[in-house]
Protein backbone atom coordinates (compact mmCIF):
# COMPACT_ATOMS: atom_id res chain seq x y z
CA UNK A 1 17.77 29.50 -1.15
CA UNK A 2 20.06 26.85 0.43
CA UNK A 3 23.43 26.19 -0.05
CA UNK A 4 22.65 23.08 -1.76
CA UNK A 5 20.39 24.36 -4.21
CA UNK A 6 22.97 27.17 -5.02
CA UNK A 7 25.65 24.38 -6.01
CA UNK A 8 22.87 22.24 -7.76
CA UNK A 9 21.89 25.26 -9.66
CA UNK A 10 25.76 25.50 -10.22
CA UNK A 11 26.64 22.89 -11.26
CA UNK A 12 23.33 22.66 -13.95
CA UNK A 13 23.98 25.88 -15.69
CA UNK A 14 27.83 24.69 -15.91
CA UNK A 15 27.33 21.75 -17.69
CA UNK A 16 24.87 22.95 -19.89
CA UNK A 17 26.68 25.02 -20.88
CA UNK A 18 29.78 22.96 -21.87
CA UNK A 19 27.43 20.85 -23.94
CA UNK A 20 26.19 23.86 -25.66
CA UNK A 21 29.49 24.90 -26.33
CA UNK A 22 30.70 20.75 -27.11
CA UNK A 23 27.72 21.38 -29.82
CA UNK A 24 28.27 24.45 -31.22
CA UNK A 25 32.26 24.45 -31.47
CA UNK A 26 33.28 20.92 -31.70
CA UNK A 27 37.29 21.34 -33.10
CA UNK A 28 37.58 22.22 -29.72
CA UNK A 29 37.05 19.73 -28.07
């Protein structure tokens, strides 16, 4: 894999997961 898709892949899982977390807990944010 390239470096590229590395950060894409990154930066995918990262936000998804913040949403899931925006979704699931949202006092906290």
């Amino acid at each position: 894999m390239s470096v590229e898709n590395v950060v894409g892949l990154v930066v995918a899982v990262s936000l998804l997961g913040y949403l899931a977390l925006a979704l699931l807990f949202p006092e906290r944010f």
